[in-house]
Each structure stands twice: as structure tokens, then as C-alpha cells.
Protein backbone atom coordinates (compact mmCIF):
# COMPACT_ATOMS: atom_id res chain seq x y z
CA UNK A 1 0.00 0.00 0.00
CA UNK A 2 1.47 3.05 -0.75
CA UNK A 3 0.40 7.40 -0.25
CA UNK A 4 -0.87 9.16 -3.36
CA UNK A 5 1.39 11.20 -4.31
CA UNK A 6 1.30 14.53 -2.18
CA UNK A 7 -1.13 13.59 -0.18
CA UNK A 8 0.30 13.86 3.98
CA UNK A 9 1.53 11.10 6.01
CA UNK A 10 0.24 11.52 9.88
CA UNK A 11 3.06 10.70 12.44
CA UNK A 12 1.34 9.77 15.26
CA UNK A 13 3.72 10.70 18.54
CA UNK A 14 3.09 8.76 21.91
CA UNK A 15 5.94 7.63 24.35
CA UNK A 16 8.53 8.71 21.79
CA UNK A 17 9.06 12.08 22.10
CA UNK A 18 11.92 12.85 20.00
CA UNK A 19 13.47 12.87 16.72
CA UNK A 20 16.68 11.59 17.15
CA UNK A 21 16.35 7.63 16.33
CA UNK A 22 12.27 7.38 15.65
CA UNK A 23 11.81 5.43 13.11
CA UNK A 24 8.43 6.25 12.14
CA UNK A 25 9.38 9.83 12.03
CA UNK A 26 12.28 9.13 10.15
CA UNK A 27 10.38 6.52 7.22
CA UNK A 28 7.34 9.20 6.97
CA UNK A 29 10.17 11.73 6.52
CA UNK A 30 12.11 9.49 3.46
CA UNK A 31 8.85 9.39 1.56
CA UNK A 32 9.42 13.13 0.89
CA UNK A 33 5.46 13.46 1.65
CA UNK A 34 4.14 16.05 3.43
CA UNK A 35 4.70 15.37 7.64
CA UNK A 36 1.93 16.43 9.90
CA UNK A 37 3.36 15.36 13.74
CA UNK A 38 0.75 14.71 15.93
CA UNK A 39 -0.04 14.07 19.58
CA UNK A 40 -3.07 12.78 20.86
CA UNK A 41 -4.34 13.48 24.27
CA UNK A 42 -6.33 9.99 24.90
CA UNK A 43 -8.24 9.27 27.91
CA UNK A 44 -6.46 7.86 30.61
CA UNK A 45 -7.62 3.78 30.53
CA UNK A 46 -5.49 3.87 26.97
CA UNK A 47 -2.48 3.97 29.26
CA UNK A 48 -0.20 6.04 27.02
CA UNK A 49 -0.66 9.56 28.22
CA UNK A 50 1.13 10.39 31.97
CA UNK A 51 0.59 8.20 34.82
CA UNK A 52 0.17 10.88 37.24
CA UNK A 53 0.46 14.55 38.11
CA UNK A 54 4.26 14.65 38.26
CA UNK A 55 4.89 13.33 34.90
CA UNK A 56 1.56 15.95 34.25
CA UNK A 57 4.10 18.48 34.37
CA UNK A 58 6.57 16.82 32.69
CA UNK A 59 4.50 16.34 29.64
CA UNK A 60 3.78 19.81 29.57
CA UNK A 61 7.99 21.03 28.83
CA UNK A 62 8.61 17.48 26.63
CA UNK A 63 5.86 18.53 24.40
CA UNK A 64 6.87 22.18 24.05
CA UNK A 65 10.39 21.05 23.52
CA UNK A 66 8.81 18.59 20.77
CA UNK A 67 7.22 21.81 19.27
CA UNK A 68 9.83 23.75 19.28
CA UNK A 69 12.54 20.76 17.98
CA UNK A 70 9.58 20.42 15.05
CA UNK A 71 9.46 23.99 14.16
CA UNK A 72 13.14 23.81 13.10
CA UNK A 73 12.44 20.90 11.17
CA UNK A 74 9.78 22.50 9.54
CA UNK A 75 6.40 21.32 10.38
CA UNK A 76 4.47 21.71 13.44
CA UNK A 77 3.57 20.01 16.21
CA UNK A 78 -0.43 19.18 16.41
CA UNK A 79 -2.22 18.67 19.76
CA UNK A 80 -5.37 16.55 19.52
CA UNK A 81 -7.36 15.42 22.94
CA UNK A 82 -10.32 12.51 22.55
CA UNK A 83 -10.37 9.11 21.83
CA UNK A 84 -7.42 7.99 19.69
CA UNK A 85 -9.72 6.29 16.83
CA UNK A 86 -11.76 9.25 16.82
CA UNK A 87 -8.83 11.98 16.46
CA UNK A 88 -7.23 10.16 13.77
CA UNK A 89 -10.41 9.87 11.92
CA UNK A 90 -11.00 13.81 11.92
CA UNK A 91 -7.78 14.33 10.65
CA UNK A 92 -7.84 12.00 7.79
CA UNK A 93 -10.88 13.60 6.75
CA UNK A 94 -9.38 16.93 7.37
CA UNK A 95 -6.25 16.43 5.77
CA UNK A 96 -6.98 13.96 3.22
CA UNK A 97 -3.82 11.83 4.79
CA UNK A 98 -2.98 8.89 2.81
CA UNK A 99 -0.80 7.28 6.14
CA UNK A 100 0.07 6.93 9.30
CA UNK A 101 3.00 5.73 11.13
CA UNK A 102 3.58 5.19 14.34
CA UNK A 103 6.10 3.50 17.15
CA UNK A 104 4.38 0.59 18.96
CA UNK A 105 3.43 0.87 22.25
CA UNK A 106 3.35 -2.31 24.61
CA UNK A 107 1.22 -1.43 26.90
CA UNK A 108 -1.75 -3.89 26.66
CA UNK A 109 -4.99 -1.36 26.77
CA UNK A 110 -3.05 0.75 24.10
CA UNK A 111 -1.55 -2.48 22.11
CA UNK A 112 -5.48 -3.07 21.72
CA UNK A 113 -6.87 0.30 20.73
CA UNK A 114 -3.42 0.12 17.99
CA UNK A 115 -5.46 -2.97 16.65
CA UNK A 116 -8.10 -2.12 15.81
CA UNK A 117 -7.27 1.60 14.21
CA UNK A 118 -4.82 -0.26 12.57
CA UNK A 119 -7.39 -2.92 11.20
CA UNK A 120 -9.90 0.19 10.38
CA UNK A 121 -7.18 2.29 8.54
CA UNK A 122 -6.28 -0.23 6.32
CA UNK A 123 -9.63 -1.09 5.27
CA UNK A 124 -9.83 1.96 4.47
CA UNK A 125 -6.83 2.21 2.15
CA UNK A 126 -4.60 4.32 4.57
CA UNK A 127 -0.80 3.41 5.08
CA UNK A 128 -0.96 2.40 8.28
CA UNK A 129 2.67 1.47 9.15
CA UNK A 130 3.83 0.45 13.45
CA UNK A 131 7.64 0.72 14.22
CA UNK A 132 9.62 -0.82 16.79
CA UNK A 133 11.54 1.83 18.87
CA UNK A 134 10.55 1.63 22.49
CA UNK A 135 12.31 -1.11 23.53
CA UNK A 136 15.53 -3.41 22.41
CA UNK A 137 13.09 -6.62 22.53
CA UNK A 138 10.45 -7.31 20.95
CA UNK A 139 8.24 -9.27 23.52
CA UNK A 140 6.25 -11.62 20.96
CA UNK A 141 9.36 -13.30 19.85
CA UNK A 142 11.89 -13.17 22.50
CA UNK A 143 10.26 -16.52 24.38
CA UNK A 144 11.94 -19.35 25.87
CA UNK A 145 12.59 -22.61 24.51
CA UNK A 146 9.34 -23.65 25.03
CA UNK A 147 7.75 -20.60 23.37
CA UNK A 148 6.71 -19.14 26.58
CA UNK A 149 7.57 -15.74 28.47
CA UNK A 150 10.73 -15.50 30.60
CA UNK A 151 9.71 -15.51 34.44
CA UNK A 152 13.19 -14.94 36.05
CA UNK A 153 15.25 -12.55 34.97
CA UNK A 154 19.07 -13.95 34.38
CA UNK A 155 17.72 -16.75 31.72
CA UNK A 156 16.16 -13.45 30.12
CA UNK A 157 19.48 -11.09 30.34
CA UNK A 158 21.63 -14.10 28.49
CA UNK A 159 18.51 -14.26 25.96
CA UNK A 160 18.70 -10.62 25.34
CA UNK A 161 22.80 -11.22 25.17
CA UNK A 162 22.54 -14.08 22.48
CA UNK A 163 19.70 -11.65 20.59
CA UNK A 164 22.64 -9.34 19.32
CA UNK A 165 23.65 -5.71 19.35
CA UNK A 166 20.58 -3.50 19.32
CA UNK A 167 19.64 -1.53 16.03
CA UNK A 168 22.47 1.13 15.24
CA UNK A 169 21.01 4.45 16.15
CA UNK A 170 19.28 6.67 13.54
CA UNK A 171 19.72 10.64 14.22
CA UNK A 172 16.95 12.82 13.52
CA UNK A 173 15.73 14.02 9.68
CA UNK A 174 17.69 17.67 8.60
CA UNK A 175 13.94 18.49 7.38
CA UNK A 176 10.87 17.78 7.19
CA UNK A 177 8.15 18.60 4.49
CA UNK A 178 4.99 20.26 6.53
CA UNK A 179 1.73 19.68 5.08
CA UNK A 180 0.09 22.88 2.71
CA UNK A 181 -2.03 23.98 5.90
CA UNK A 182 -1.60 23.52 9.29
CA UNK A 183 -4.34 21.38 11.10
CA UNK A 184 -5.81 23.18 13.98
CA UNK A 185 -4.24 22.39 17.34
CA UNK A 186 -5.76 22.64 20.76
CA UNK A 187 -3.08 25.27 23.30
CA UNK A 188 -0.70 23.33 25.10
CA UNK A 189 -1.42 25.94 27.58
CA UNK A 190 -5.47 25.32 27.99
CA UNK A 191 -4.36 21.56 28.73
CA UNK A 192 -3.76 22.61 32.25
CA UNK A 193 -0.94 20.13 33.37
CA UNK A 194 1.21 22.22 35.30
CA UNK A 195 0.48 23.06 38.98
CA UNK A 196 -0.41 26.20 39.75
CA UNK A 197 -1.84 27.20 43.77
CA UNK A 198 0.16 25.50 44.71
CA UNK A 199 3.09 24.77 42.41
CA UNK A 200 4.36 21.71 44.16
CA UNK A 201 6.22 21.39 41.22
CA UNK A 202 8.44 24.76 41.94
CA UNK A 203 11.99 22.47 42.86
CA UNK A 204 11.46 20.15 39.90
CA UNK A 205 13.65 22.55 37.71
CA UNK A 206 16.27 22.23 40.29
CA UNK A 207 17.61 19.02 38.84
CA UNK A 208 15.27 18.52 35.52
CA UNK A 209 14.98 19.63 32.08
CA UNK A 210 12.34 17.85 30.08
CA UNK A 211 13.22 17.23 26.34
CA UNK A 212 15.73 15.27 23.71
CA UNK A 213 18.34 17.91 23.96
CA UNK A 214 18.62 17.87 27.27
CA UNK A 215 18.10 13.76 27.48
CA UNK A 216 21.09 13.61 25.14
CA UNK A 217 23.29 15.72 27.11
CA UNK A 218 22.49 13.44 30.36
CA UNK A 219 23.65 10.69 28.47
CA UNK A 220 26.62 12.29 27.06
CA UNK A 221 28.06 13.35 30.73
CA UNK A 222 27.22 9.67 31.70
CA UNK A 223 29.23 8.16 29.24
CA UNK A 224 31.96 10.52 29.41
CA UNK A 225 33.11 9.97 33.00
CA UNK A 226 30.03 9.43 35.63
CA UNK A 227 29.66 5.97 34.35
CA UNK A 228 33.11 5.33 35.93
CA UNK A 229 32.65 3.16 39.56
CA UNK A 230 28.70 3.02 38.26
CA UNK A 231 28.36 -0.87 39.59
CA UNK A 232 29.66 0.24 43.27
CA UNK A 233 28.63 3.82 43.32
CA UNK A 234 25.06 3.93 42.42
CA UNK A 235 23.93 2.49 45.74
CA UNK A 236 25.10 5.55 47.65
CA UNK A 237 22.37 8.35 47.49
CA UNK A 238 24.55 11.54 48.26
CA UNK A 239 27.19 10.43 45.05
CA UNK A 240 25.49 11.49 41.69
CA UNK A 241 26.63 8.30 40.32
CA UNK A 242 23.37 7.32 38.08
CA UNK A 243 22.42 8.31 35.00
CA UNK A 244 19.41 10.14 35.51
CA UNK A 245 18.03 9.17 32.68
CA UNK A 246 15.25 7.17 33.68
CA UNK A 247 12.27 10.13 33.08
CA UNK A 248 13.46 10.72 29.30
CA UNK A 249 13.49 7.09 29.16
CA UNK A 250 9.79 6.89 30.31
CA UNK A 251 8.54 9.71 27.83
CA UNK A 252 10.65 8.52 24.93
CA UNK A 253 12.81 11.19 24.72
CA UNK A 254 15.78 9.38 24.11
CA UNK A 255 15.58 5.18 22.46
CA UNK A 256 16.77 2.48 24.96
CA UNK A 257 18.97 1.82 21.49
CA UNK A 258 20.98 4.99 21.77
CA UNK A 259 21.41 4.57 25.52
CA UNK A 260 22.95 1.06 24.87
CA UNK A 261 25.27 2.02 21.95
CA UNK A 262 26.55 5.18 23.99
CA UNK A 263 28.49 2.30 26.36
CA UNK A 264 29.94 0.60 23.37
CA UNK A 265 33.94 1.35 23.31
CA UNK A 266 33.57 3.13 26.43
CA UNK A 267 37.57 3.01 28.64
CA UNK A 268 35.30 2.46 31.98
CA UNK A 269 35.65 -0.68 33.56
CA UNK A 270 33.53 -3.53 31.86
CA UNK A 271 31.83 -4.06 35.10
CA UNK A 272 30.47 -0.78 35.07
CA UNK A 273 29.58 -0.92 31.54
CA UNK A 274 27.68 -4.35 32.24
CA UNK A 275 26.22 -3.32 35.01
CA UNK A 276 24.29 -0.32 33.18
CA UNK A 277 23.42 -2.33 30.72
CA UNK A 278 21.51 -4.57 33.00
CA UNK A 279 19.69 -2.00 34.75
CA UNK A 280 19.12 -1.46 30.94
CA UNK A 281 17.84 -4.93 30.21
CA UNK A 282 15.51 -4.95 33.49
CA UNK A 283 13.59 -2.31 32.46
CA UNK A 284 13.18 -4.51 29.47
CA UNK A 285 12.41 -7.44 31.93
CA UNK A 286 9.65 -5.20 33.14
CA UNK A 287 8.04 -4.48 29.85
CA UNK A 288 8.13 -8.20 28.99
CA UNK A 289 6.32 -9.29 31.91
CA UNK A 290 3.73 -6.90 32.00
CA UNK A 291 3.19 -6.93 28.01
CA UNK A 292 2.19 -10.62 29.04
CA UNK A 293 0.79 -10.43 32.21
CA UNK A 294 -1.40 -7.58 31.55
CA UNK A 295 -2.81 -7.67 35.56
CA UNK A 296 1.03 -6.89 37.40
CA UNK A 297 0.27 -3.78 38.66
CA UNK A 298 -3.55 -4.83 40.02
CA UNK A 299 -3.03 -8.83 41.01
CA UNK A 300 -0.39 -10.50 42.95
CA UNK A 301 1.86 -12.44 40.32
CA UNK A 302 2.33 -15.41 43.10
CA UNK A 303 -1.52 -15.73 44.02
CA UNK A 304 -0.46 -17.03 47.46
CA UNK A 305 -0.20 -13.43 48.77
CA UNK A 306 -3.86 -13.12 47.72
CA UNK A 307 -4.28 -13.93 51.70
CA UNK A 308 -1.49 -11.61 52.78
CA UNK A 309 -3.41 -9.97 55.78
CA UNK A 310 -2.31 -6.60 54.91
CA UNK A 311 -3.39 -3.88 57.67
CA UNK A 312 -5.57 -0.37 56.84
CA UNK A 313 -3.61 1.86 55.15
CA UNK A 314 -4.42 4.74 57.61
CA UNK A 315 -2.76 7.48 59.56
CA UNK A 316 1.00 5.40 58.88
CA UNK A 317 0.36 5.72 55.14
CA UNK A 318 0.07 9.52 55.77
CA UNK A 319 2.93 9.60 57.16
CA UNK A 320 5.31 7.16 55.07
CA UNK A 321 3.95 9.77 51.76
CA UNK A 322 5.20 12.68 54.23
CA UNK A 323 8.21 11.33 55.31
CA UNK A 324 7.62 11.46 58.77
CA UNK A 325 8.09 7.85 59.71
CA UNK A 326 11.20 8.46 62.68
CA UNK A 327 13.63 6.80 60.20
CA UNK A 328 16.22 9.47 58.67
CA UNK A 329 16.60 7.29 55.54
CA UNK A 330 12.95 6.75 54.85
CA UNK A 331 11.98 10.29 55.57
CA UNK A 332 14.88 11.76 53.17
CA UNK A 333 13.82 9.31 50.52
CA UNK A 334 9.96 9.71 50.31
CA UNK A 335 10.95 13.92 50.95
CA UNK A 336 13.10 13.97 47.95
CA UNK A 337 10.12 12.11 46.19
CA UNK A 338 8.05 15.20 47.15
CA UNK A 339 10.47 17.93 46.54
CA UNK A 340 12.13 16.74 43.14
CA UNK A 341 9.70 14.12 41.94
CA UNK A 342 12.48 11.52 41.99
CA UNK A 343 13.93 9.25 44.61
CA UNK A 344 17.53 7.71 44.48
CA UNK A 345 16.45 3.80 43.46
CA UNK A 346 18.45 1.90 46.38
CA UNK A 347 16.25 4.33 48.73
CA UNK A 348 13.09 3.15 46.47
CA UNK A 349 14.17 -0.60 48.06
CA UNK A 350 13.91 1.23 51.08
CA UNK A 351 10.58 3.28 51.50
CA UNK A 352 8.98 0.33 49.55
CA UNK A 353 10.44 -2.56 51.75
CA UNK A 354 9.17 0.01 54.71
CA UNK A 355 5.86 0.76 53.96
CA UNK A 356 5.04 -2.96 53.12
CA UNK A 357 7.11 -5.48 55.77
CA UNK A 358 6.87 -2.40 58.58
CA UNK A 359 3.68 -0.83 58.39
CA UNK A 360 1.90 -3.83 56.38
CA UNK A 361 0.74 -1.74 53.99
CA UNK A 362 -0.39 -3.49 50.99
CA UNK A 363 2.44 -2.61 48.25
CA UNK A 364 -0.42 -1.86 45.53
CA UNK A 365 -0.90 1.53 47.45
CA UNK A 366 2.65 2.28 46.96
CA UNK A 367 2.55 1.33 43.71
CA UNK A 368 -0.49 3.91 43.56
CA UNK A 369 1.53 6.86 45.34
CA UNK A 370 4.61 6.53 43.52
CA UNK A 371 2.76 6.61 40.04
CA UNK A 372 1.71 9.65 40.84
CA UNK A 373 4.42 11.36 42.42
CA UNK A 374 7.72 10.24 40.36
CA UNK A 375 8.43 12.04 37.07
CA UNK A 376 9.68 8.59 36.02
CA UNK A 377 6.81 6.70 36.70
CA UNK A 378 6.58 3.71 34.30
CA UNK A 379 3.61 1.61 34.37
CA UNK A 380 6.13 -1.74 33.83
CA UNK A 381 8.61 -1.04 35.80
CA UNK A 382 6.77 0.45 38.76
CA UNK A 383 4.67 -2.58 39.01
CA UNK A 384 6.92 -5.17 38.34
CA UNK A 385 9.79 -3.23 41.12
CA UNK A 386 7.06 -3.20 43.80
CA UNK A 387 5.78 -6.48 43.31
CA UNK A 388 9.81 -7.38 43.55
CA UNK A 389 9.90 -5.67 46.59
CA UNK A 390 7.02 -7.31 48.52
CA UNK A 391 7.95 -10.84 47.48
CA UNK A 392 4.93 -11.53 45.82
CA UNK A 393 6.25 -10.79 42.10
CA UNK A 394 8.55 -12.54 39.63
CA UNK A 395 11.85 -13.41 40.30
CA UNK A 396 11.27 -11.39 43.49
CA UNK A 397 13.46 -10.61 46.74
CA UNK A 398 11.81 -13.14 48.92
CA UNK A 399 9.68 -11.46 51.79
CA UNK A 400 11.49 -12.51 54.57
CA UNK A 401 14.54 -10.05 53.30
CA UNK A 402 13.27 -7.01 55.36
CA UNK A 403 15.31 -4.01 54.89
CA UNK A 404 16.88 -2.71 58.63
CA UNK A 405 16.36 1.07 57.80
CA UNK A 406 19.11 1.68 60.50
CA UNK A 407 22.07 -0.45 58.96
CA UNK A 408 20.87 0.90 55.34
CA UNK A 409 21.15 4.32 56.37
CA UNK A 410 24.23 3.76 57.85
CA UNK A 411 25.79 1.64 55.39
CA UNK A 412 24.93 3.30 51.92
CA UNK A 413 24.72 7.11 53.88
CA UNK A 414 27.51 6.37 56.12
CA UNK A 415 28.07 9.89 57.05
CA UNK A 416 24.34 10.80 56.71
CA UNK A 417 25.17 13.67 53.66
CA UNK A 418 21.72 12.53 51.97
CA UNK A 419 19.76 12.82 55.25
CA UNK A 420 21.05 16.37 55.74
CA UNK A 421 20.14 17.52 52.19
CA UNK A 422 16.02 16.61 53.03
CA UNK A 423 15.79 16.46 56.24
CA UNK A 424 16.79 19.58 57.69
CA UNK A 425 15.53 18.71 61.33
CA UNK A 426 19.01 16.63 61.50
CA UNK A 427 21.39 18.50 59.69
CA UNK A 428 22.86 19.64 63.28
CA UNK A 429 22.89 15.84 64.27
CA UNK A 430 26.39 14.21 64.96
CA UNK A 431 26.61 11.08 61.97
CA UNK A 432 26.69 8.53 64.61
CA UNK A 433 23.32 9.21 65.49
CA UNK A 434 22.12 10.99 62.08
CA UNK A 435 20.26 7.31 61.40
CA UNK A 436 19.05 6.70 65.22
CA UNK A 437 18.20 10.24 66.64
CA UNK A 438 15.77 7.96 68.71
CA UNK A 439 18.69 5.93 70.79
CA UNK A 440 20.43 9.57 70.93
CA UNK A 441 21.92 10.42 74.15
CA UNK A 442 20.08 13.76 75.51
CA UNK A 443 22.35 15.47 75.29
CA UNK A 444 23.21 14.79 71.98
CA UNK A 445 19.89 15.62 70.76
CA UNK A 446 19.82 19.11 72.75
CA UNK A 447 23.36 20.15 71.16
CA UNK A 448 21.74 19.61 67.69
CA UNK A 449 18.38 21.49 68.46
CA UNK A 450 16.24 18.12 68.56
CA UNK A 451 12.72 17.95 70.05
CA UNK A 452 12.03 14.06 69.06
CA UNK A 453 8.48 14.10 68.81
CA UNK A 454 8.12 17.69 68.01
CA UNK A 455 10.95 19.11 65.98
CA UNK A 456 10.77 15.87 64.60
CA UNK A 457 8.90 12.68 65.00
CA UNK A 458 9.62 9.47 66.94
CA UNK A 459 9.35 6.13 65.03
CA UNK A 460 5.77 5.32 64.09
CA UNK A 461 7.16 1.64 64.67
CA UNK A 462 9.77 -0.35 66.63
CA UNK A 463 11.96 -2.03 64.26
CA UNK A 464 12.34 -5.39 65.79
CA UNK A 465 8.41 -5.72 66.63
CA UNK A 466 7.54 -4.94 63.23
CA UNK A 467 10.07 -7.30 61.74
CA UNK A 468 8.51 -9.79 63.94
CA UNK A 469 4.70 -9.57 62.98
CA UNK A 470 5.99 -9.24 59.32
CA UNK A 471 7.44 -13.00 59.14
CA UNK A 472 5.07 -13.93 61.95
CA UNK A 473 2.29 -12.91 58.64
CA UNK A 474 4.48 -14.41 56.20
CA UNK A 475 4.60 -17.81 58.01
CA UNK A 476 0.88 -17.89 58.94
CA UNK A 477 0.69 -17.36 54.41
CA UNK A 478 3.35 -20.10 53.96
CA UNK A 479 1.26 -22.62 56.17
CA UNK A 480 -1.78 -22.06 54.56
């Protein structure tokens, strides 16, 4: 099937918000046809648009960024809100587009609304072409000897080894044809995403910049040095040791592809070079098992913890999302959630293992919370890391592996420089205390201005109880 001649080809933007290596983008562009780029504000159950009202505000900057990036190119950038089917429709009529191309999605409401447009188009006589680009896999045919999906991740890491070297990067088109007249476009502006009274958003710009530019510059600094001591470094929370490139990631603004090639030929140690990669390749693992187990982030993979008795999630849920728990570590972590819409991933192990083996919170709510609340939120990988965390999920940490939030404080924040930076309450605390103010000499606590209880709070929980009645619960599962 092919486009009569000068007639447009729609490029139908989702989770790929870029030009650099988009291969939809880049085929509509070699026809020489006119390009009208659009995105498509669908309702939330297709699963594409942002998870929550952090990455609300990050859609906001990545799509003027888009815009602008188009401009140059020289067509515009189209904004569309409704059903997906329904958009497209109005703009082939409007248009008189003769294709569309996009880059599949995996998500499985989205990979079934993609069906059936694609079915409809085609009937039709449109040109309706589907790229790979968001991951390095492609989940229908990476499958185990038996045909079946991987379930544990290291059989699925050598897989993705023996698979080959991921697609050489494509960069962007020099320029693009636009179509004779613009298609009306709603105002980014009227779409409301970013906060206003309040803007709890106000610190995000402290460490973000939304957009490909500034998702290839994060990667370029990685590559060029901070990747060095990656493996060892990037449990500590006060070193800036990861990428931080986990939110462009999530919108698309940079390909998995041209993340993975950046480490080839790279004079850091192979460990750290392997290491990335398989922080790489779980995110993949993440996709995979949710593209086939469509239920992760709503059913318990291991349908034993269907009986978990998980407690209320009441006034200690309030607290855990404030970071007021009594424990430094957890309180920095779920703080730095608030203030920067990120949290340093070994202090995600932490919060998470806390709010579900401490306060028996069911880890579905924290799946909930962090959705919302993380720029980075990823509908895969946040189900599939929580469901790790609690035990209940695939190739997961086992339950009885309860974090100490003591000895993680004081081992991966040994002098307690990632406490200080969120939780200003301690910053006059000595470090041998900065992860215990509550065993504190006095004294101690006087010098540094403490209060416990009013300048800052005492644990919600006793460590050791809560440890207890956490495998006490697990057993009383197990004997079932």
C-alpha cells in the first residue's frame, strides 16, 4: 500500500518524544510526503498519556520542547485530545492523509486500541505502518525454549545477550516537508498540566529539564566519566553516580537503542559498563512481563499473597507519603520524592520494603503513590519493582529479606550527607546518630536542636516488633 502522491503522512507521537532515532518519524520523513506530527491526548484507561500529576508536568515542557525541535524541522507540532480512533479519523478527513506511522506501544490497553485503528485504517486504504523503537526486545518473539515468556530474569538477560547488538542508532531528519495547511491544534497551555496554587512542582527545575536535547546531554556526561565506579557507586544516594536518565526514558525522549550504543567502546571498567546495561535490560524485563501479564500492577503475580493480611492503610500511610516515619533514611527518601519528583532507586528498596514489611501496607498503594508522584513513573517497571519488593512478584526478593532502615542508612549514607540535604531537622545531628536520633543520648539531641516528637517525630514503629509480625504474617501465608 502506498500514499498518493502529495497527499500527507500523519506521524502519530506517543511515548517517543523525539526525533533523534524514531523510526516512524524518520520513514514518513524518506517518503518526501508532506509530515503532519501529531499528539493525541487519549483518555487515561489507553495507558499512554502520563501516569500521574508529576509526569503531568513533565508532559507539559517534553511537548513544548517537541514543538519547538519540530518547528526547526519545519512542520508543526499538532495537539489533539479525545479518543485515539476518533482523532485520527478527523484528521484524515481533514487532511486527506494517505498514512500513518507510528512506534508501537506495549502497553496492553493501548496495544489493543493500535489494533483495531490499525485494522480500520487499512480497510480503508490508509498506510498504516507500526515501528519498533521503544524497547531493544520485541516481547512476541523473545520466548523461551518452550515458546513461553521468561519468568526470572538472568535466563532473560543471556537471551537478550545471544539476541545481538541492538539496532544502530538513527539521528533525527535535517527536514521535514509540513503539510500545505496547518491542522488546527488545541493550546498546550489550555491543557492545564502544570500546577499552579500551589506549584508543588516549583523544585522540579532544580535538577530537571524535560526534552531530547537535554536527554542527550544526560547521556553524554554519563558516558563521558560518571559511568566510571557506576556498579559500586550507584547504591550511595549523596554520590550522583546514576544516570538520571530514567524520566526521558519513560517519555521517549531518548531510544533504549541509543542509551545502549553510547556504552559501546567506552575506557570504563567492563563491570560498570555491564552493570548499566543490565539495569538497561531490566527495564526490558519489566516491559516483557507486563506486556504478558497484563494484571502486574492490580493482582499479585504469586496468588499465594492473595491472603497476605495486609493492615488499613491509615494514619501510617500519611505519614510514610510525608516522610515522617522516625527513620532518617525513609523520611529523606519519600521527601526527595516530594520535593524533586524523583527518589535515588536503592532508597526506592527502602521506602517500599518500609511501607510494606513495617507498616503492612499493601504494596499496591505504593505502587499507587509513587505513580503519581515520580516524574519517572513507568507503568512496567513500577509494578513489576514493587511487586519485587514485597515478594509476591517474579523473580522477586523473597519477603522474609526485610530491609533494617538503620544499617541501610548507615551503610549506603555512612556519614548521613543525603539525610542532611532533606531532612533539615538533622542537619545539626552528629553522623553517629544521624540514622538513630531515637537511641540519641540527651544530650546529643539538645546540642543539635532536637525535640524528638516535636521538631521531629519518633518512630511510628519499633523495628524489631515490626520485623517480627511481618514474618510472623508471612509464616501464617506459607502454612496455609
Amino acid at each position: 500500500m502506498t500514499v498518493e502522491n502529495g497527499a500527507p503522512i500523519i506521524v502519530w507521537f506517543r511515548k517517543d518524544l523525539r526525533t533523534d532515532d524514531n523510526p516512524a518519524l524518520i520513514a514518513a520523513s524518506e517518503t518526501e510526503h508532506p509530515v503532519i506530527a501529531l499528539y493525541i491526548r487519549e483518555p487515561a484507561e489507553a495507558g499512554t498519556g502520563p501516569l500521574g500529576a508529576a509526569q503531568d508536568w513533565w508532559l507539559h515542557h517534553s511537548l513544548a520542547s517537541l514543538g519547538s525541535t519540530l518547528d526547526r524541522l519545519g512542520t508543526p507540532l499538532v495537539l489533539r485530545s479525545g479518543p485515539a480512533g476518533k482523532v485520527l479519523d478527523d484528521m484524515i478527513e481533514e487532511t486527506g492523509a494517505g498514512g500513518l506511522y507510528w512506534n508501537r506501544r506495549h502497553n496492553p490497553a493501548g496495544v489493543e486500541i493500535d489494533k483495531v485503528i490499525k485494522a480500520s485504517l487499512k480497510a480503508r486504504g490508509v498506510d498504516t505502518r507500526s515501528f519498533a523503537a521503544e524497547l531493544l526486545h520485541d516481547p512476541t518473539r523473545l520466548l523461551t525454549g518452550e515458546k513461553k515468556p521468561y519468568r526470572v530474569y538472568t535466563p532473560f538477560w543471556k537471551a537478550l545477550e545471544r539476541d545481538g547488538e541492538p539496532h544502530e542508532p538513527t539521528d533525527a531528519p535535517e527536514k521535514l516537508r509540513p503539510p500545505e495547511k496547518a491542522p488546527a491544534s488545541d493550546v498546550l497551555d489550555d491543557w492545564h498540566l502544570l500546577p499552579t496554587k500551589p506549584n508543588w512542582a516549583c523544585s522540579f527545575t532544580d535538577i530537571w529539564t524535560p526534552g531530547e536535547g537535554a536527554a542527550r546531554e544526560r547521556l553524554d556526561d554519563f558516558a563521558d566519566g560518571a559511568i566510571d565506579g557506576y556498579k559500586t557507586d550507584r547504591d550511595f544516594p549523596a554520590i550522583d553516580a546514576t544516570s538520571m536518565l530514567s524520566p526521558h526514558l519513560a517519555f521517549g525522549e531518548i531510544s533504549p537503542a541509543r542509551v545502549w550504543h553510547a556504552t559501546r567502546g567506552l575506557t570504563s571498567s567492563k563491570d560498570d559498563v555491564v552493570h548499566f546495561r543490565k539495569e538497561l535490560a531490566w527495564r526490558e524485563f519489566c516491559y516483557h512481563l507486563h506486556f504478558h501479564f497484563p494484571k502486574l500492577a492490580e493482582k499479585n503475580w504469586n496468588s499465594r499473597f492473595d491472603a497476605f493480611p495486609w493492615e488499613a492503610a491509615g494514619k501510617n500511610f500519611e505519614l510514610w507519603t510525608r516522610g515522617m516515619t522516625g527513620y532518617p533514611i525513609v523520611d529523606a527518601g519519600m521527601r526527595q520524592l516530594w520535593k524533586h519528583g524523583w527518589m535515588h532507586n536503592r532508597v526506592r528498596m527502602i521506602t517500599a520494603s518500609f511501607l510494606i514489611k513495617h507498616l503492612m501496607i499493601d504494596w499496591r498503594r505504593g505502587e499507587k503513590w509513587f505513580r503519581d508522584t515520580l516524574v519517572d513513573a513507568d507503568a512496567a517497571s513500577n509494578a513489576a519493582n514493587w511487586q519485587w519488593v514485597a515478594g509476591s512478584g517474579a523473580d522477586a526478593s523473597p519477603f522474609f529479606r526485610i530491609f533494617n532502615p538503620i544499617l541501610q542508612g548507615e551503610k549506603f549514607d555512612p556519614d548521613g550527607t543525603y539525610v542532611r540535604s532533606f531532612v533539615p531537622e538533622l542537619e545539626m545531628l552528629d553522623s553517629a546518630w544521624i540514622h538513630k536520633p531515637f537511641d540519641a543520648p540527651e544530650p546529643v539531641l539538645k546540642e543539635a536542636g532536637l525535640d524528638l516528637g516535636k521538631t521531629y517525630p519518633k518512630p511510628i514503629v519499633d523495628h524489631r516488633k515490626a520485623r517480627e509480625c511481618a514474618l510472623s504474617a508471612y509464616k501464617s501465608l506459607k502454612n496455609d
